[in-house]
Protein backbone atom coordinates (compact mmCIF):
# COMPACT_ATOMS: atom_id res chain seq x y z
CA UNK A 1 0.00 0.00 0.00
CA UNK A 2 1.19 3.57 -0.89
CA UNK A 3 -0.08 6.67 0.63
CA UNK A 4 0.14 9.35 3.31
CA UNK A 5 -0.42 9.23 7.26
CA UNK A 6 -2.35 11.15 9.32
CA UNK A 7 -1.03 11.00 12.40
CA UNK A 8 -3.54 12.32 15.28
CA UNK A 9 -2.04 13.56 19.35
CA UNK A 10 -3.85 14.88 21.78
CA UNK A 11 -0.51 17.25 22.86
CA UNK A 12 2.09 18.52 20.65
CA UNK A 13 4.59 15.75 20.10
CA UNK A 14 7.89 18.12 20.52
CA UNK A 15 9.81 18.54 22.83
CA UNK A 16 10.07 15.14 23.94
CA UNK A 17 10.50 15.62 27.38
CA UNK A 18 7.54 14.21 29.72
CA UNK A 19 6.35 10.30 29.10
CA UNK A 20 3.57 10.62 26.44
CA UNK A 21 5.46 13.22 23.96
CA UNK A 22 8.76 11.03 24.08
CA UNK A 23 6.53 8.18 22.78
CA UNK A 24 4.59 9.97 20.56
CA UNK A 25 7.66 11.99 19.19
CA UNK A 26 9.37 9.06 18.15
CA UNK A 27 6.52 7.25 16.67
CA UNK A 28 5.75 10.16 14.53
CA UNK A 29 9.30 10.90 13.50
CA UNK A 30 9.10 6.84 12.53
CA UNK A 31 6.46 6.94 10.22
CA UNK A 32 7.72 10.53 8.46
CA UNK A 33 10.48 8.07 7.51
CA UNK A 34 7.74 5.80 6.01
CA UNK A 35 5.60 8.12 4.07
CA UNK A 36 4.43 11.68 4.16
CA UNK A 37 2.48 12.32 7.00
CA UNK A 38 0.02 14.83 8.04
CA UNK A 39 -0.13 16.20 12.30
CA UNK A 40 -3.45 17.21 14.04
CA UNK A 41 -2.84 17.23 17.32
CA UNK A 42 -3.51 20.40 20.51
CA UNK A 43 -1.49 22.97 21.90
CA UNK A 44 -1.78 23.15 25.79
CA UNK A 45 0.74 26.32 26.68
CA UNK A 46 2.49 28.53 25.36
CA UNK A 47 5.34 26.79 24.55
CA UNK A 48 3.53 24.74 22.76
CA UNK A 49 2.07 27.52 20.27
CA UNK A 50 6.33 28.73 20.16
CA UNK A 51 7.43 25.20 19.38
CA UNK A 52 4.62 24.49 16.59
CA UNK A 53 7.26 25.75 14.17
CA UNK A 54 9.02 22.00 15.02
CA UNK A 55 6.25 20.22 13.06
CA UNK A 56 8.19 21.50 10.00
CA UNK A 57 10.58 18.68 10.69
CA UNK A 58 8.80 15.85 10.05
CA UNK A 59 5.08 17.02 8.89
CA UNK A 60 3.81 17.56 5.12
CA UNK A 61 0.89 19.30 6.82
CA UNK A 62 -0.58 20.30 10.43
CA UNK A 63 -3.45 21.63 12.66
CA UNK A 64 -2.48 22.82 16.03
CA UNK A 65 -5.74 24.63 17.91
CA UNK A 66 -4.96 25.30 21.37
CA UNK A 67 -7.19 23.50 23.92
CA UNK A 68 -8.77 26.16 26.19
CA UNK A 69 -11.89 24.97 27.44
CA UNK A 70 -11.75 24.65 31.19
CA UNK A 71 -12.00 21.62 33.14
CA UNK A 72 -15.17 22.56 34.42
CA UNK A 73 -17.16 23.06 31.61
CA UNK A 74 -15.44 20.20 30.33
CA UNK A 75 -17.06 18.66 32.98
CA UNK A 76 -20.46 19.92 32.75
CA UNK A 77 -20.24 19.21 28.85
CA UNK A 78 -19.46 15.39 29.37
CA UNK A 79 -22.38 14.91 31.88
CA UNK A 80 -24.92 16.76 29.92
CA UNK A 81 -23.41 14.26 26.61
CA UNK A 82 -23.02 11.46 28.78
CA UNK A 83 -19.34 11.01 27.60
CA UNK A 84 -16.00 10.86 28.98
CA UNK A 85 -14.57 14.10 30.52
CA UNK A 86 -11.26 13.28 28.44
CA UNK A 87 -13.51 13.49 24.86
CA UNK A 88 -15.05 16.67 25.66
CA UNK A 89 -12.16 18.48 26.99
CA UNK A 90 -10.22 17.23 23.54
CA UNK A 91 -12.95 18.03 21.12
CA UNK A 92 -11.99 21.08 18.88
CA UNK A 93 -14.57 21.70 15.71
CA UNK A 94 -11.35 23.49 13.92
CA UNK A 95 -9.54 20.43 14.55
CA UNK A 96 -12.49 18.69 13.37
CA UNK A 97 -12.64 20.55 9.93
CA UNK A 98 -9.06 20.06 9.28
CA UNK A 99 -8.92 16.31 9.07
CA UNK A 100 -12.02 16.06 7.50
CA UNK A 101 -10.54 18.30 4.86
CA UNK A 102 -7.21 17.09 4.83
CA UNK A 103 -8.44 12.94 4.45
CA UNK A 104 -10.97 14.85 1.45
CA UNK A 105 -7.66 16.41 -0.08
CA UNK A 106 -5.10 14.31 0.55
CA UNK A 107 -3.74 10.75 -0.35
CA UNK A 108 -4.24 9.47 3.51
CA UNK A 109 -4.25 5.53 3.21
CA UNK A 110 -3.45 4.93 7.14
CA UNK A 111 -4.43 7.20 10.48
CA UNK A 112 -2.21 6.56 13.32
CA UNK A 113 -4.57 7.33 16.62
CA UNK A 114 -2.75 8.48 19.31
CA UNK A 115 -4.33 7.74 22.53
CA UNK A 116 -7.80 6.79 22.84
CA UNK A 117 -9.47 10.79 22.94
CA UNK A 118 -8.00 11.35 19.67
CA UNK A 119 -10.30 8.23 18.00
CA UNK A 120 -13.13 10.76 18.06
CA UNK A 121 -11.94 12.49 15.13
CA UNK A 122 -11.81 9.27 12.86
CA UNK A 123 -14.79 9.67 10.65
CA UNK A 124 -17.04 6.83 11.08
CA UNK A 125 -16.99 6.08 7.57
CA UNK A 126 -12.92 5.78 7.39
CA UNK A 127 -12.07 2.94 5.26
CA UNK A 128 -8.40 3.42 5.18
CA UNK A 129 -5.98 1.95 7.71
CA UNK A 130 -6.53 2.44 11.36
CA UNK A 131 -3.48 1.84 13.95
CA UNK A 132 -4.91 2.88 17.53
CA UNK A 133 -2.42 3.39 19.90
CA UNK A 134 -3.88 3.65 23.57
CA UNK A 135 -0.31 3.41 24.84
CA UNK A 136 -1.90 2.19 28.71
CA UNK A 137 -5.67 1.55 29.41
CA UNK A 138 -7.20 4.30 30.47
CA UNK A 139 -9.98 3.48 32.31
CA UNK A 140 -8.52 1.03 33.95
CA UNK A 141 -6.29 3.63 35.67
CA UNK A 142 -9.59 5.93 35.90
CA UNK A 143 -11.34 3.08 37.86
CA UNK A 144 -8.23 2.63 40.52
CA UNK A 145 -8.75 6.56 41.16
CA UNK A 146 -12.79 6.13 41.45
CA UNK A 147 -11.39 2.82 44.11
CA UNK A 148 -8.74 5.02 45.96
CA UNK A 149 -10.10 8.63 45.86
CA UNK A 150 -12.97 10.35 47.95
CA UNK A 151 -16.00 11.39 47.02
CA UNK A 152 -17.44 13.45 44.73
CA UNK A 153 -13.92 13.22 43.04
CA UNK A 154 -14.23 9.44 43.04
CA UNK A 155 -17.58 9.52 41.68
CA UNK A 156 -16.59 11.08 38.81
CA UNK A 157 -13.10 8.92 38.02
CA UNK A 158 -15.52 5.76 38.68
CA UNK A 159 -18.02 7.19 35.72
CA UNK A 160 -14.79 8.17 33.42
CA UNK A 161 -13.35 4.34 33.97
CA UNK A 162 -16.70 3.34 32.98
CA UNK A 163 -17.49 5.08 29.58
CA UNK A 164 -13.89 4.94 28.38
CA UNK A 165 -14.52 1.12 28.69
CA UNK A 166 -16.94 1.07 26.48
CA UNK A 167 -15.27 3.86 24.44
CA UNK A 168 -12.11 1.78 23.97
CA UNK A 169 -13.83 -1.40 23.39
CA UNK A 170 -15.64 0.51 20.32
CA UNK A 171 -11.98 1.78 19.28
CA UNK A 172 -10.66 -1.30 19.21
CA UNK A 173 -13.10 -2.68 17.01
CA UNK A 174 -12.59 -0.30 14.73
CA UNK A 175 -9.14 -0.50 14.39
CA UNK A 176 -6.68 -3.19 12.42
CA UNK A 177 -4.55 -3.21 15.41
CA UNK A 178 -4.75 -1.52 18.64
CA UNK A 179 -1.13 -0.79 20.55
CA UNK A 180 -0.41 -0.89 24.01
CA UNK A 181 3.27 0.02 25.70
CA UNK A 182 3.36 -3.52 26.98
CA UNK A 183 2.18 -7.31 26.55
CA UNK A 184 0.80 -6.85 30.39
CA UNK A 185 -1.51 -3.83 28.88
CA UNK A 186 -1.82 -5.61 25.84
CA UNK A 187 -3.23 -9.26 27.67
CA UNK A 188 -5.40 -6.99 29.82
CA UNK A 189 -7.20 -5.00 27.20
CA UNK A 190 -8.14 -8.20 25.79
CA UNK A 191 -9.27 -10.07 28.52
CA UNK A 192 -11.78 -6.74 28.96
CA UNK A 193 -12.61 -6.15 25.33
CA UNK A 194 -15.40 -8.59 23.84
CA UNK A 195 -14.66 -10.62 20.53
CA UNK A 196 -11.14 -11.09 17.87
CA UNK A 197 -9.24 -8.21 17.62
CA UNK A 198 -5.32 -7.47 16.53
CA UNK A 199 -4.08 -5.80 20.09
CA UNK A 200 -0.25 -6.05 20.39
CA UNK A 201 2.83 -4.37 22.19
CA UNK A 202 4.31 -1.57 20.90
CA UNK A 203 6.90 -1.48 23.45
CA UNK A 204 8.60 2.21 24.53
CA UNK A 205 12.29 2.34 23.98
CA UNK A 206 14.99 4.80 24.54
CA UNK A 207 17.42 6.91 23.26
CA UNK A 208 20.69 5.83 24.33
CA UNK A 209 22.76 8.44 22.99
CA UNK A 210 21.13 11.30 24.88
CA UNK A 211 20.77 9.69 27.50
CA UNK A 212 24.47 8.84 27.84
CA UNK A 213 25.98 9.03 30.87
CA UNK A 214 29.55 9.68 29.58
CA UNK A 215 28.16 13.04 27.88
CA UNK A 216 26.55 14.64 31.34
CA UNK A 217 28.02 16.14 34.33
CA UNK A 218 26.47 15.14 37.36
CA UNK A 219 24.94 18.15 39.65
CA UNK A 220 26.90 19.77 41.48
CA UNK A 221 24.36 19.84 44.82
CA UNK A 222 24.79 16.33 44.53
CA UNK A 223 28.32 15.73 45.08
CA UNK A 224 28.81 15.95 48.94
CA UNK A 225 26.53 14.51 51.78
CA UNK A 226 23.88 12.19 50.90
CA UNK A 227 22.83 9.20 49.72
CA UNK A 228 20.61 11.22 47.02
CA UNK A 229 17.70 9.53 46.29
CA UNK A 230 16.20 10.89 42.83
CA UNK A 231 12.75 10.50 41.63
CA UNK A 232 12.00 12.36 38.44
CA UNK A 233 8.32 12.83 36.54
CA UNK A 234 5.67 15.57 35.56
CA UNK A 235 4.92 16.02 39.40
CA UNK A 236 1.05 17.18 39.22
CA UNK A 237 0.63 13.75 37.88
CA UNK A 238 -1.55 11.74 40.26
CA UNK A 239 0.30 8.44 40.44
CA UNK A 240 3.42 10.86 40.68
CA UNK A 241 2.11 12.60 43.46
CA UNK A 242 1.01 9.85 45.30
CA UNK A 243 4.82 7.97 44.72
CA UNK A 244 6.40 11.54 45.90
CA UNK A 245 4.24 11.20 49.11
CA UNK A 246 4.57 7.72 49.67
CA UNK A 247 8.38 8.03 49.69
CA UNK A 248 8.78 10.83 51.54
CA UNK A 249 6.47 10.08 54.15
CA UNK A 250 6.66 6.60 54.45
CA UNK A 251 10.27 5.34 53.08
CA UNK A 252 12.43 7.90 54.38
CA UNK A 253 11.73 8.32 58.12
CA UNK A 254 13.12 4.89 58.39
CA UNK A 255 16.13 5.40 55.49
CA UNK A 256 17.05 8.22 57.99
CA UNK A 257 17.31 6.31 60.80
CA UNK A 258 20.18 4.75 59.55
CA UNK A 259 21.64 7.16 57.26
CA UNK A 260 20.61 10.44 58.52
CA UNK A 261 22.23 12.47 56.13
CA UNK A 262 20.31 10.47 53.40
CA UNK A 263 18.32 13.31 50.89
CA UNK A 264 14.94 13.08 48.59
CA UNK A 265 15.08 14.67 45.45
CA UNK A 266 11.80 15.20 43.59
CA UNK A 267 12.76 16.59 40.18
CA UNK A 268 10.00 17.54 37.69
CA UNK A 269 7.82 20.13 36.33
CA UNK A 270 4.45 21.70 37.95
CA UNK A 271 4.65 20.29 41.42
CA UNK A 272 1.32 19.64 42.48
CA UNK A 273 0.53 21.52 46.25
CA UNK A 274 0.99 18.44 47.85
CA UNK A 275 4.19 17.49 46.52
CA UNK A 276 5.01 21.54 46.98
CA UNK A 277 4.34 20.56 51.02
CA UNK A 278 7.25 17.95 51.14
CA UNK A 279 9.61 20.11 50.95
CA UNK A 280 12.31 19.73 54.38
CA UNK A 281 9.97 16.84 55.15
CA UNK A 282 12.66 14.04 56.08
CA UNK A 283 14.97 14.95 53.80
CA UNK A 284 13.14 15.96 51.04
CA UNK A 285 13.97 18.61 48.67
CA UNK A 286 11.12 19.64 45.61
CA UNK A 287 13.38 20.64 42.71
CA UNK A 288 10.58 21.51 40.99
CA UNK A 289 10.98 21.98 36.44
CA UNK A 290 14.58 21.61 35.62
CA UNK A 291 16.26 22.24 32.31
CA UNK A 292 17.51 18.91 31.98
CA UNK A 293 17.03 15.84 34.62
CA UNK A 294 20.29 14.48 33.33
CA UNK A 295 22.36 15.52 35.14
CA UNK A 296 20.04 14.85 38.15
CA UNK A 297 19.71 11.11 37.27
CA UNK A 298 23.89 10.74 36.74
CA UNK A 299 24.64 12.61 40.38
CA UNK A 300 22.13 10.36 42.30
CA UNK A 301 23.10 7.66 44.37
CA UNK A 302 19.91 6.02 43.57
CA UNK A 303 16.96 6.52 41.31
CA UNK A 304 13.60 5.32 43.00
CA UNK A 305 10.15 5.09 41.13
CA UNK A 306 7.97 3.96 44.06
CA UNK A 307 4.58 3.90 42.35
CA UNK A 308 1.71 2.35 43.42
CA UNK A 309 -0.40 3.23 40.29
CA UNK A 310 1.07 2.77 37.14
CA UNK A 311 0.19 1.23 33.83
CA UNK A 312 2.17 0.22 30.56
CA UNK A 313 6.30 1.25 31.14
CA UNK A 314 7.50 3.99 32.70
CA UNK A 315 10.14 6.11 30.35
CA UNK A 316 11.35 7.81 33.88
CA UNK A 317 12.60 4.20 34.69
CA UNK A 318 13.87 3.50 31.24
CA UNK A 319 16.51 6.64 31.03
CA UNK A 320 17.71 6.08 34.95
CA UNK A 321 18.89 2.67 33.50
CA UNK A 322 20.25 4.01 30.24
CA UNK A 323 22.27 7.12 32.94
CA UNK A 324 23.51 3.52 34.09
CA UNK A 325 22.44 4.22 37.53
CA UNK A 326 20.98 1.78 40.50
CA UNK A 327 16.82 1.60 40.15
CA UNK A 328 14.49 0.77 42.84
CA UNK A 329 11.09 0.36 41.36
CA UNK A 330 7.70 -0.31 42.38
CA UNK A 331 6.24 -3.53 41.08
CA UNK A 332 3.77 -1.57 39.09
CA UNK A 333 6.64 0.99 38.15
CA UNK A 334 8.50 -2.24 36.28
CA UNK A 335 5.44 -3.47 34.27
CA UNK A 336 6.65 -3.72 30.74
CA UNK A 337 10.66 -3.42 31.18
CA UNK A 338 11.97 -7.50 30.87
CA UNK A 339 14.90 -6.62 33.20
CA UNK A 340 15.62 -9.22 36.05
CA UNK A 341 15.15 -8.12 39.38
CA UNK A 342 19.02 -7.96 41.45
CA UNK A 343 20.17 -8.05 38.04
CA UNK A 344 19.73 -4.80 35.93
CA UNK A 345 17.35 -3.11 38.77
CA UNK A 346 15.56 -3.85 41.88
CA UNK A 347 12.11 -4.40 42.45
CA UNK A 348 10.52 -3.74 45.62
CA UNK A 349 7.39 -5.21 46.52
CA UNK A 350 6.31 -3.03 49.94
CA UNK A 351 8.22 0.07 51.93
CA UNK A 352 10.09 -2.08 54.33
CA UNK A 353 11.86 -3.46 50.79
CA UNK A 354 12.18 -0.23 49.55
CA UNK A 355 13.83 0.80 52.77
CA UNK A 356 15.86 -2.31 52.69
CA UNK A 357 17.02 -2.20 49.56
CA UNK A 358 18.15 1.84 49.54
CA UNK A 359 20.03 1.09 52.61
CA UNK A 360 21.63 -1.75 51.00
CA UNK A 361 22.71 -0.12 47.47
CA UNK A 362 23.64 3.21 49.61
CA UNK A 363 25.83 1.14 51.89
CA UNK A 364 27.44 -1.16 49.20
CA UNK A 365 28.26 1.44 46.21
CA UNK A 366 29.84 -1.46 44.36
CA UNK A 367 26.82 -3.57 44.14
CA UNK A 368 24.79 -0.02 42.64
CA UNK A 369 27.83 0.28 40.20
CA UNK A 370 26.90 -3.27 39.16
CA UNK A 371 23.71 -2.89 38.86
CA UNK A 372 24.01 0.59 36.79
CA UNK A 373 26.38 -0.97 34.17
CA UNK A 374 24.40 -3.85 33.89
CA UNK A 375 21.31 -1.55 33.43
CA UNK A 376 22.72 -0.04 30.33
CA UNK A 377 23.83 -2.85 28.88
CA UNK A 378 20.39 -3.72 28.85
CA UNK A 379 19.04 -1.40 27.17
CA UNK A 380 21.32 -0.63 24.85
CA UNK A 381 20.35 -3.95 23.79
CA UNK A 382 17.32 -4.47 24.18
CA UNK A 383 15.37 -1.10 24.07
CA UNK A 384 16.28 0.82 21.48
CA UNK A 385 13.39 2.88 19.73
CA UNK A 386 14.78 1.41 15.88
CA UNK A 387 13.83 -1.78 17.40
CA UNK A 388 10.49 -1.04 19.50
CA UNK A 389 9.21 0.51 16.40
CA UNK A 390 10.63 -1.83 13.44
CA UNK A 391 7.38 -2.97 12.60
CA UNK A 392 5.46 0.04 12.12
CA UNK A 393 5.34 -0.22 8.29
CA UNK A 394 3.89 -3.84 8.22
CA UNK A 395 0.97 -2.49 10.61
CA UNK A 396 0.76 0.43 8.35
CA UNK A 397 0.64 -2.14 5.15
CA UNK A 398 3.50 0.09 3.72
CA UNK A 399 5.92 -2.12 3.59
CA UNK A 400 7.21 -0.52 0.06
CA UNK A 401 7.04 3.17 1.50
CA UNK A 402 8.86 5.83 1.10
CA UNK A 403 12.28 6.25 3.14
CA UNK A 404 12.22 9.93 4.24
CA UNK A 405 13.59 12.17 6.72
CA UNK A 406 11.38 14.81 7.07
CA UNK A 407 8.58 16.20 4.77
């Protein structure tokens, strides 16, 4: 099959530097290799509307209204639809316009779907090629917030789990193939979704190069007194949040009993008020948007990613082992990454392991240097984004496309 690609995001896929635009950056830079490919996707800030000029790189063509409709009415919008908050607060008509106009105009053979809000623009009629790539089940991690949360906040996550159940499941069967970051997401959107459908891993993988520890000074705060525990992440991010909490509150009063000079870093943009309150709180320091968390990850002593809600894998874990440092991770936090436990990071399955295993790694810096190199190694092997994303043109049915750079 020849043809074009529209490729549909629900944020701007540049800069890649928070967990959905890496993934989506280098999915999209894939298939502008494949064939000429059209972007729609929404601008959230204002960086966003100044880096729009970055779609020139790799897009023949692109729509980028910016999403301004509050939460709220959002809100109001869904209940009075009965739809998911998500679709409503993604739903621009110029948006809209411009794919119906570009798959009218243009030679589009295959849409690539970028997470499941984005499927509402795919006209019902399409006949082309659909990839949908949900990346993580959504309402899955919507119905663990209705579960955990209070009310009338969990009332409302419990109704969004619900209709983006159904919404998926519709999705799917749409699609040729649905993609999920893992097998585990993969396996569980099927055991959830009724009939035969194509729903694979499309695993993420990582750019060794950049993040190379050889090419980044550690920081400088980090060089005397410690252990320095890192945690990095968009940090108004619930699951984030809750991780930040849990390790500050819960992990290091009894790190510090032992080490007392041990420190919490929590690096990452937008801190959410209650990570904002951790701040001195055993140890705890809220870094807070950094320029780069590089150099962060290669001066820690350890990188921790204590998560109790997570789904698909977790990028933040994924360049900590390419910086070649020790990783303590959640269970949750290692879904999707085949490393072996004690081998290329640690996985620990309650606090008193967490606390365990940071006192163990802090006291025996040879066994962290171990587990570091063997971390790379890894994946530098195994995780490279040329080989997470090798098969994109079979899926696409372009196997004969175009090899191109940029548009």
């Amino acid at each position: 099959m020849s043809g074009q690609i529209l490729f549909l995001a629900y944020r701007l896929p540049f800069p890649p530097d928070r967990g959905d635009k890496i993934r989506s950056h280098h999915v999209l830079k894939a298939l502008a290799r494949i064939a000429p490919v059209h972007v729609g996707c929404l601008a959230e800030t204002d960086a966003d509307v100044a880096n729009e000029h970055m779609l020139a790189e790799v897009a023949k063509s692109w729509c980028m209204p910016r999403r301004s409709k509050p939460l709220s009415l959002a809100g109001v919008e869904a209940l009075l639809r009965g739809e998911p908050v998500s679709f409503t607060a993604f739903r621009s008509a110029r948006l809209a316009r411009w794919v119906e106009e570009t798959i009218r105009t243009r030679d589009i053979s295959a849409i690539y779907v970028f997470s499941g809000q984005m499927g509402q623009y795919v006209p019902q009629g399409w006949r082309g090629r659909l990839l949908l790539d949900l990346v993580d089940v959504d309402s899955a991690k919507f119905e663990a917030y209705g579960k955990a949360g209070k009310a009338p906040r969990s009332w409302m996550d419990s109704r969004e789990g619900r209709l983006l159940k159904a919404v998926e499941a519709d999705l799917v069967a749409r699609a040729d193939a649905t993609l999920l970051v893992s097998e585990a997401e993969a396996e569980f959107l099927r055991s959830r979704t009724p009939g035969t459908h194509d729903i694979r891993a499309l695993r993420n993988g990582i750019d060794c190069a950049v993040f190379d520890p050889a090419a980044i000074q550690p920081e400088p705060s980090l060089a005397t007194g410690g252990p320095h525990y890192v945690f990095t992440g968009q940090m108004d991010y619930a699951p984030n949040v809750e991780a930040a909490v849990r390790m500050a509150q819960r992990i290091m009063p009894e790190v510090r009993q032992a080490l007392p000079e041990a420190r919490f870093h929590v690096v990452g943009r937008a801190p959410a008020r209650e990570v904002l309150a951790l701040e001195g709180v055993n140890g705890t320091q809220v870094v807070g948007e950094v320029p780069d968390t590089r150099p962060w990850l290669a001066g820690a002593d350890v990188v921790v990613a204590p998560l109790t809600i997570a789904r698909g894998v977790q990028n933040k874990v994924l360049e900590a082992m390419a910086m070649a440092r020790p990783v303590v991770v959640s269970a949750d936090a290692a879904t999707g990454i085949d490393a072996r436990s004690n081998a290329q990071f640690v996985i620990a399955e309650d606090d008193a392991a967490f606390v365990a295993n940071l006192l163990r790694l802090s006291e025996e810096p040879e066994t962290g240097h171990a587990l570091g190199s063997e971390a790379r190694r890894f994946v530098l092997e195994q995780m490279s984004w040329p080989a997470m994303l090798a098969d994109l043109p079979q899926l696409l049915g372009m196997e004969q496309g175009t090899c191109r750079d940029a548009a």
